[in-house]
C-alpha atoms as a PDB file:
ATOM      1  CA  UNK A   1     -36.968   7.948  -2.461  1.00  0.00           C
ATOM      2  CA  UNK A   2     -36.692  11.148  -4.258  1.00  0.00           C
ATOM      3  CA  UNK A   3     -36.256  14.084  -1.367  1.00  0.00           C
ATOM      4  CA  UNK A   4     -35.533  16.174  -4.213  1.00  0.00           C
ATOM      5  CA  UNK A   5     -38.304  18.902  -2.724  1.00  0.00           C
ATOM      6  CA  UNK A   6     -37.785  18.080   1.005  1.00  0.00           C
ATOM      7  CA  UNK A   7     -39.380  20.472   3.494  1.00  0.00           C
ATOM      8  CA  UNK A   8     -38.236  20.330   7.501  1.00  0.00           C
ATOM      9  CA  UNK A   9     -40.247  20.327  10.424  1.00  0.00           C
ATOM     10  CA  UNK A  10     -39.264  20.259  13.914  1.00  0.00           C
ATOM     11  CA  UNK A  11     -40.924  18.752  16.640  1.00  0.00           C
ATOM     12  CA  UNK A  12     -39.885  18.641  20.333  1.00  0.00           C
ATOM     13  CA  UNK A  13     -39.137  15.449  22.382  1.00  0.00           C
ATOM     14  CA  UNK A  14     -36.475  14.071  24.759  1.00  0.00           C
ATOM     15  CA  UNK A  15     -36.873  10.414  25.294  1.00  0.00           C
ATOM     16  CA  UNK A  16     -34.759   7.358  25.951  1.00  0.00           C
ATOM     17  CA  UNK A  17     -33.837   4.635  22.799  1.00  0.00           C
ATOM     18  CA  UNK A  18     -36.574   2.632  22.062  1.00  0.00           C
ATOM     19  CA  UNK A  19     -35.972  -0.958  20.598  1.00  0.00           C
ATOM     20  CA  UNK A  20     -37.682  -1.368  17.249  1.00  0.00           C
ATOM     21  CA  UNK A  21     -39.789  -4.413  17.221  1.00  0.00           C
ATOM     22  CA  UNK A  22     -39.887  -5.100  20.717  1.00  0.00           C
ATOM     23  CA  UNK A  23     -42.891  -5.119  22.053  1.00  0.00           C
ATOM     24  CA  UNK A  24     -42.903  -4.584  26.018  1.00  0.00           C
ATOM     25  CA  UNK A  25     -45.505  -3.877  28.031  1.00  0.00           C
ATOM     26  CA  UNK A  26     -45.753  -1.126  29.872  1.00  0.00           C
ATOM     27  CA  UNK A  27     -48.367  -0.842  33.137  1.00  0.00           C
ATOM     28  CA  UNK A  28     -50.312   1.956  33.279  1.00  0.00           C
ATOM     29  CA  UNK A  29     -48.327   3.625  35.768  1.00  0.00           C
ATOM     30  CA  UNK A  30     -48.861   7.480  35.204  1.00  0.00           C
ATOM     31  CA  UNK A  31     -46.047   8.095  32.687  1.00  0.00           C
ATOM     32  CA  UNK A  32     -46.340  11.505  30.848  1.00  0.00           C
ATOM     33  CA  UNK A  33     -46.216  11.572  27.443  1.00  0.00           C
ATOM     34  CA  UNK A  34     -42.691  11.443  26.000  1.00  0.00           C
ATOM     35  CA  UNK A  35     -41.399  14.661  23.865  1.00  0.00           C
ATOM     36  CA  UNK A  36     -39.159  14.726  20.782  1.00  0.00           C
ATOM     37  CA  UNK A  37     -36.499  17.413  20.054  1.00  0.00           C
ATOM     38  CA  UNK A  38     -35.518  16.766  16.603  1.00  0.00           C
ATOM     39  CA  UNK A  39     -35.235  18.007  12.587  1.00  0.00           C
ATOM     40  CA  UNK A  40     -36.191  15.515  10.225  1.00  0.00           C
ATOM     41  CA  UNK A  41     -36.957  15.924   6.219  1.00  0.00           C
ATOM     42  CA  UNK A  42     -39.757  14.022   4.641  1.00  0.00           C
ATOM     43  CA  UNK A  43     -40.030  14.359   0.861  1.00  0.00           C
ATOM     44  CA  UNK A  44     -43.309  17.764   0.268  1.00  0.00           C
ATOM     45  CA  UNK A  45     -46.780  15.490   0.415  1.00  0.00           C
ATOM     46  CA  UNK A  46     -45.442  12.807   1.956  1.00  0.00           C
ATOM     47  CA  UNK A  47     -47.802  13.183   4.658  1.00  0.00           C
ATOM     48  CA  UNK A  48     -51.185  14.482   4.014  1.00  0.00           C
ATOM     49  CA  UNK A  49     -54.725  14.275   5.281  1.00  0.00           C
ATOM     50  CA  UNK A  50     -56.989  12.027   3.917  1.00  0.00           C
ATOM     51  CA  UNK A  51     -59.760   9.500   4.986  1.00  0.00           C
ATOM     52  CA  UNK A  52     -56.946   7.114   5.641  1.00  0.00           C
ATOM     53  CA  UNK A  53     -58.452   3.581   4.647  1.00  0.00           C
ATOM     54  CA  UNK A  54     -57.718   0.505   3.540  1.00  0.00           C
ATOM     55  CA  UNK A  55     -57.222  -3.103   5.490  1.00  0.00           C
ATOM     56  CA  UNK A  56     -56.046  -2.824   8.966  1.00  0.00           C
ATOM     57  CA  UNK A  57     -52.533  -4.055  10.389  1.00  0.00           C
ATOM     58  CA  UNK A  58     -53.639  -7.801  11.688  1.00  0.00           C
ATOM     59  CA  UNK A  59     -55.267  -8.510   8.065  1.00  0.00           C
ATOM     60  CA  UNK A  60     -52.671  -6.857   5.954  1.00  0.00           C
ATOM     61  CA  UNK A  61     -50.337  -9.282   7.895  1.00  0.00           C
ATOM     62  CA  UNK A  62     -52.079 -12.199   6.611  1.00  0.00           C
ATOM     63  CA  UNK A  63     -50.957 -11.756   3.472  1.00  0.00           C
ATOM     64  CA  UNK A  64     -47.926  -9.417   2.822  1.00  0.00           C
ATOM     65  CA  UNK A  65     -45.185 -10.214   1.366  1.00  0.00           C
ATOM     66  CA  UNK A  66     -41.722  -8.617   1.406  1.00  0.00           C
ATOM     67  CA  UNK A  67     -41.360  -6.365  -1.807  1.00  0.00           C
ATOM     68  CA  UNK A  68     -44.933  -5.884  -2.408  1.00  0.00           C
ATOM     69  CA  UNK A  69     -46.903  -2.531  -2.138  1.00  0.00           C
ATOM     70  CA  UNK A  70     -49.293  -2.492   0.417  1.00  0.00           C
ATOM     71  CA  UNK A  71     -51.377  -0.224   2.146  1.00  0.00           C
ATOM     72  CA  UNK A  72     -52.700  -0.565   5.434  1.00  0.00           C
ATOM     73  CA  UNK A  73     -54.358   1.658   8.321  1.00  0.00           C
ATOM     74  CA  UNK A  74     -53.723   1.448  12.356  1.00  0.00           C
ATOM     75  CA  UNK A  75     -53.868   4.227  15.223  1.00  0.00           C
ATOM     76  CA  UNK A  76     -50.195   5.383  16.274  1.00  0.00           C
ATOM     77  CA  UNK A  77     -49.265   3.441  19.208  1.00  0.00           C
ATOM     78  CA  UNK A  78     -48.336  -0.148  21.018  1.00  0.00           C
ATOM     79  CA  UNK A  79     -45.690   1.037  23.446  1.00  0.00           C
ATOM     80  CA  UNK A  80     -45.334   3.828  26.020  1.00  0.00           C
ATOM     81  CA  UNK A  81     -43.136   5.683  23.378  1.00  0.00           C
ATOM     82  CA  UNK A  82     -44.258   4.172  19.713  1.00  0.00           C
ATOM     83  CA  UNK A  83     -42.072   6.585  17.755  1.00  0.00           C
ATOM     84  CA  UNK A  84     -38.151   5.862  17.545  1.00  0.00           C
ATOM     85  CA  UNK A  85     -35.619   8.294  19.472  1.00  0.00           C
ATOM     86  CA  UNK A  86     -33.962   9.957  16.288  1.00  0.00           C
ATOM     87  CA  UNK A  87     -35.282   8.171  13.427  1.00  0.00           C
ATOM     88  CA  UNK A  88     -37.563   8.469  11.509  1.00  0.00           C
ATOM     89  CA  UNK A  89     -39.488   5.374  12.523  1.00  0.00           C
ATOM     90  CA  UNK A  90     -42.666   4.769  14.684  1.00  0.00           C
ATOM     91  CA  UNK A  91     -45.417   1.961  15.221  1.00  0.00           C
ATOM     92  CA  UNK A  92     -48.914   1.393  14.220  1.00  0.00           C
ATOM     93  CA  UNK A  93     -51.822  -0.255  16.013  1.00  0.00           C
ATOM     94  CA  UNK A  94     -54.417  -2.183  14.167  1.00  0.00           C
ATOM     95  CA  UNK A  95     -58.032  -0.530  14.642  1.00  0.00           C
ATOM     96  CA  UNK A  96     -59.800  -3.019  15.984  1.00  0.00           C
ATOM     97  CA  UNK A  97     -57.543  -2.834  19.396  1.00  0.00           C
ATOM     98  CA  UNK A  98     -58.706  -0.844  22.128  1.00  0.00           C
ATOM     99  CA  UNK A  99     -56.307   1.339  23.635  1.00  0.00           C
ATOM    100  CA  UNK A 100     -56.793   2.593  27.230  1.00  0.00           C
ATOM    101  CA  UNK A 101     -58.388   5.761  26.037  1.00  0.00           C
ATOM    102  CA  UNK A 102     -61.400   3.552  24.555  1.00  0.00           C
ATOM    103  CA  UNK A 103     -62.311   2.405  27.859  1.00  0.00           C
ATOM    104  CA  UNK A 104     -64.132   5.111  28.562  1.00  0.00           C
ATOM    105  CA  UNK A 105     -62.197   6.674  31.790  1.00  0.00           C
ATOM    106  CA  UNK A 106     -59.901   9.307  30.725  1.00  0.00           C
ATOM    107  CA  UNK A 107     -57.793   9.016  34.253  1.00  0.00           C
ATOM    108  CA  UNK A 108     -57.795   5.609  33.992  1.00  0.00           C
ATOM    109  CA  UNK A 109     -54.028   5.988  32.190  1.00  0.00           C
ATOM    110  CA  UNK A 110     -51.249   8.913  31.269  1.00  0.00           C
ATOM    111  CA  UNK A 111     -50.020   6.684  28.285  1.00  0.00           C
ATOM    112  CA  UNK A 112     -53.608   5.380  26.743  1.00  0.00           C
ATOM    113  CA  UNK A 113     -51.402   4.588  23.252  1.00  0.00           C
ATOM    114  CA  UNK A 114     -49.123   1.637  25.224  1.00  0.00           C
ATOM    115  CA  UNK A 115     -52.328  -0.635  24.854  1.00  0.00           C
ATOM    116  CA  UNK A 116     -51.278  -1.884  27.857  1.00  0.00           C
ATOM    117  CA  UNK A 117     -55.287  -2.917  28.157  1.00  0.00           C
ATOM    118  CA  UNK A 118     -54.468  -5.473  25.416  1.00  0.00           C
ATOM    119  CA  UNK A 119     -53.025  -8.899  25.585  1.00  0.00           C
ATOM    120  CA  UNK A 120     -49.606  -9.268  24.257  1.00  0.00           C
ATOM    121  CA  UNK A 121     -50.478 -11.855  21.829  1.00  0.00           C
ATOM    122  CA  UNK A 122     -53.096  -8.906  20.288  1.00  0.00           C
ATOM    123  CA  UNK A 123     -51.481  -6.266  20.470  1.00  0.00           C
ATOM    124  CA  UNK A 124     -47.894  -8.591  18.767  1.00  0.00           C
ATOM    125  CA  UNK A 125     -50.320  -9.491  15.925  1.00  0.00           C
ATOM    126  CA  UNK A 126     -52.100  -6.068  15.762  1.00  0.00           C
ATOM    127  CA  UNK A 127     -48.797  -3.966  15.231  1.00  0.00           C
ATOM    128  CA  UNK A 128     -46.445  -2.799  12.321  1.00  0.00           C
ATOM    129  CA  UNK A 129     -43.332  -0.642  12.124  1.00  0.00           C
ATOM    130  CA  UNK A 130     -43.714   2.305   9.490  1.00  0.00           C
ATOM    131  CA  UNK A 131     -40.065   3.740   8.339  1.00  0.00           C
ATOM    132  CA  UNK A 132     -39.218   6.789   6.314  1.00  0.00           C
ATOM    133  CA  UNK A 133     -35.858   5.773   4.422  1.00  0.00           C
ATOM    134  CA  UNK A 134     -33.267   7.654   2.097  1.00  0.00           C
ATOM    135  CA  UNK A 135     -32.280   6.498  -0.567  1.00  0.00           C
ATOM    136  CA  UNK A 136     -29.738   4.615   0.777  1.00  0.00           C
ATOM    137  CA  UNK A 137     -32.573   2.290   2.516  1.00  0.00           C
ATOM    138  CA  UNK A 138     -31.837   3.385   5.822  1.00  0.00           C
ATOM    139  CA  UNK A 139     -34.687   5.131   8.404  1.00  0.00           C
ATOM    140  CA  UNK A 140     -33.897   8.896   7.847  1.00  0.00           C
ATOM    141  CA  UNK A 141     -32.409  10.299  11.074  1.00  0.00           C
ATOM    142  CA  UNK A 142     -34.772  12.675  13.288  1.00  0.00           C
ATOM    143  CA  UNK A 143     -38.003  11.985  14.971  1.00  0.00           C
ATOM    144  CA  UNK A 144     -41.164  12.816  13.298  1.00  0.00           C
ATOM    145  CA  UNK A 145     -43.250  12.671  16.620  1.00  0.00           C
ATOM    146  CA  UNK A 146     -45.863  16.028  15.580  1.00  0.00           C
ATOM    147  CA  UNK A 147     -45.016  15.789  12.185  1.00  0.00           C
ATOM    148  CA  UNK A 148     -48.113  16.893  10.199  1.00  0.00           C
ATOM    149  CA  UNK A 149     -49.973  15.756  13.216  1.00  0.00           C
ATOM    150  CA  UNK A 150     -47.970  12.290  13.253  1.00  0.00           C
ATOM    151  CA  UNK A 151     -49.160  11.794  17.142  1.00  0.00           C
ATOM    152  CA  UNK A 152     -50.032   8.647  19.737  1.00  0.00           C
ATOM    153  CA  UNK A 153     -53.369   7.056  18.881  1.00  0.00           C
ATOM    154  CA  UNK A 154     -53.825   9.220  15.640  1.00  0.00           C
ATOM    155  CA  UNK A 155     -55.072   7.127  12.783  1.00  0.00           C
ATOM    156  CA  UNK A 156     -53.192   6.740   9.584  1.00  0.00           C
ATOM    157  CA  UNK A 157     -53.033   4.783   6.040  1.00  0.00           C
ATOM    158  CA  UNK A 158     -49.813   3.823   5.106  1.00  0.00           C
ATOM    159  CA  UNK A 159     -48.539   3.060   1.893  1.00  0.00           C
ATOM    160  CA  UNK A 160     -45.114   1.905   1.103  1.00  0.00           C
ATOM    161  CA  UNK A 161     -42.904  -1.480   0.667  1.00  0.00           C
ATOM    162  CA  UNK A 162     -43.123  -4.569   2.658  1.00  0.00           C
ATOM    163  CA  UNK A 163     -39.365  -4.557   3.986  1.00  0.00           C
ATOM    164  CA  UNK A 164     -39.601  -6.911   6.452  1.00  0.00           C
ATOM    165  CA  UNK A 165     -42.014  -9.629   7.254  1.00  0.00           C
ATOM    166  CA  UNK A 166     -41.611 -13.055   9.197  1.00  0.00           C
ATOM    167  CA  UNK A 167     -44.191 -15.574  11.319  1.00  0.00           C
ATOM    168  CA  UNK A 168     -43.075 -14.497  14.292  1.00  0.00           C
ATOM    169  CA  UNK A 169     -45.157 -11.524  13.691  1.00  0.00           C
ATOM    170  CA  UNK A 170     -42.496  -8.832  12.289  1.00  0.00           C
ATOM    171  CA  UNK A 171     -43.987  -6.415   9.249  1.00  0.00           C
ATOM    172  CA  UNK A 172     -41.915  -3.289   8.503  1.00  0.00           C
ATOM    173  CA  UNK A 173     -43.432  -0.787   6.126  1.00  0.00           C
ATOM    174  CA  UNK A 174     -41.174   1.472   4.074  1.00  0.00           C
ATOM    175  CA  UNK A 175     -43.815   4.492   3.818  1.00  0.00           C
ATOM    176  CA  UNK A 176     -44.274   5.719   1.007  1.00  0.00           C
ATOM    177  CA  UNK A 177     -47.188   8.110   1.905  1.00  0.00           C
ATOM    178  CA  UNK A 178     -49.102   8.271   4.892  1.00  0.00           C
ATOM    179  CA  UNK A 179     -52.620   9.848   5.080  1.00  0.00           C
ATOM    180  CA  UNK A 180     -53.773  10.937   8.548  1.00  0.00           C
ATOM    181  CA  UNK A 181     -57.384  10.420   9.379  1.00  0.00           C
END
């Protein structure tokens, strides 16, 4: 990745680690919405809007394989906190899930984006892990909770590398733009 023309953006948040891939249900129990205190650079128009389509996370799971270019679209969530304490790493949803804010009764839950609504066997083969990497492959350090308007249950297209995929229901996207819906 060439952050030749990097721009940085801060966001706020404080939150405890978050285990990537693991998938843990969290009950509707009030929780407010994490925050994120942290610098991270993403390559200039990396992140853009745009009508942010393409197949959604269960379908694109189907058939990805690791090293191809995909692109595929979910809502930012599947966990009370679905972006990655300092890195630059969070999850997607696929559309067709209904989070707790779809339910139509806005105190029904603090944390809508957990899917906690969902069964776990859904929401496992409904979800994806987007990365930002350097160039040495790694998730750039820094959350990018706010970035751009990078938020819980916002929609987005991601397109990037398939680095990770396995039938137990992993698939980790290198992003290599994201368009926000």
């Amino acid at each position: 990745m060439n952050i030749s023309a990097p721009f940085v953006i801060r966001a706020g948040a404080s939150f405890g680690s978050c285990a990537l891939l693991v998938f843990t249900m969290v009950a509707c129990d009030g929780a407010a919405a994490p925050q994120a205190k942290a610098t991270t650079i993403i390559p200039a128009g990396m992140i853009s809007k745009g009508p942010a389509t393409g197949p959604g996370v269960a379908a694109a799971k189907l058939t990805a394989k690791q090293g191809e270019t995909i692109t595929i679209v979910g809502r930012i969530g599947g966990s009370e906190d679905p972006f990655v304490a300092d890195r630059a790493v969070f999850t997607i949803v696929d559309p067709s899930l209904k989070s707790c804010a779809d339910a139509g009764d806005p105190d029904h839950c603090e944390t809508p984006w957990d899917y906690c609504c969902e069964d776990r066997a859904s929401l496992k083969r409904g979800t994806a892990t987007i990365e930002f990497a350097g160039s040495d492959g790694r998730p750039l350090k820094g959350s990018v909770r706010g970035m751009s308007g990078l938020d819980p249950l916002v929609t987005v297209a991601v397109t990037g590398t398939v680095t990770q995929r396995n039938d137990a229901g992993m698939l980790v996207v290198r992003a290599t733009k994201v368009e926000i819906r």
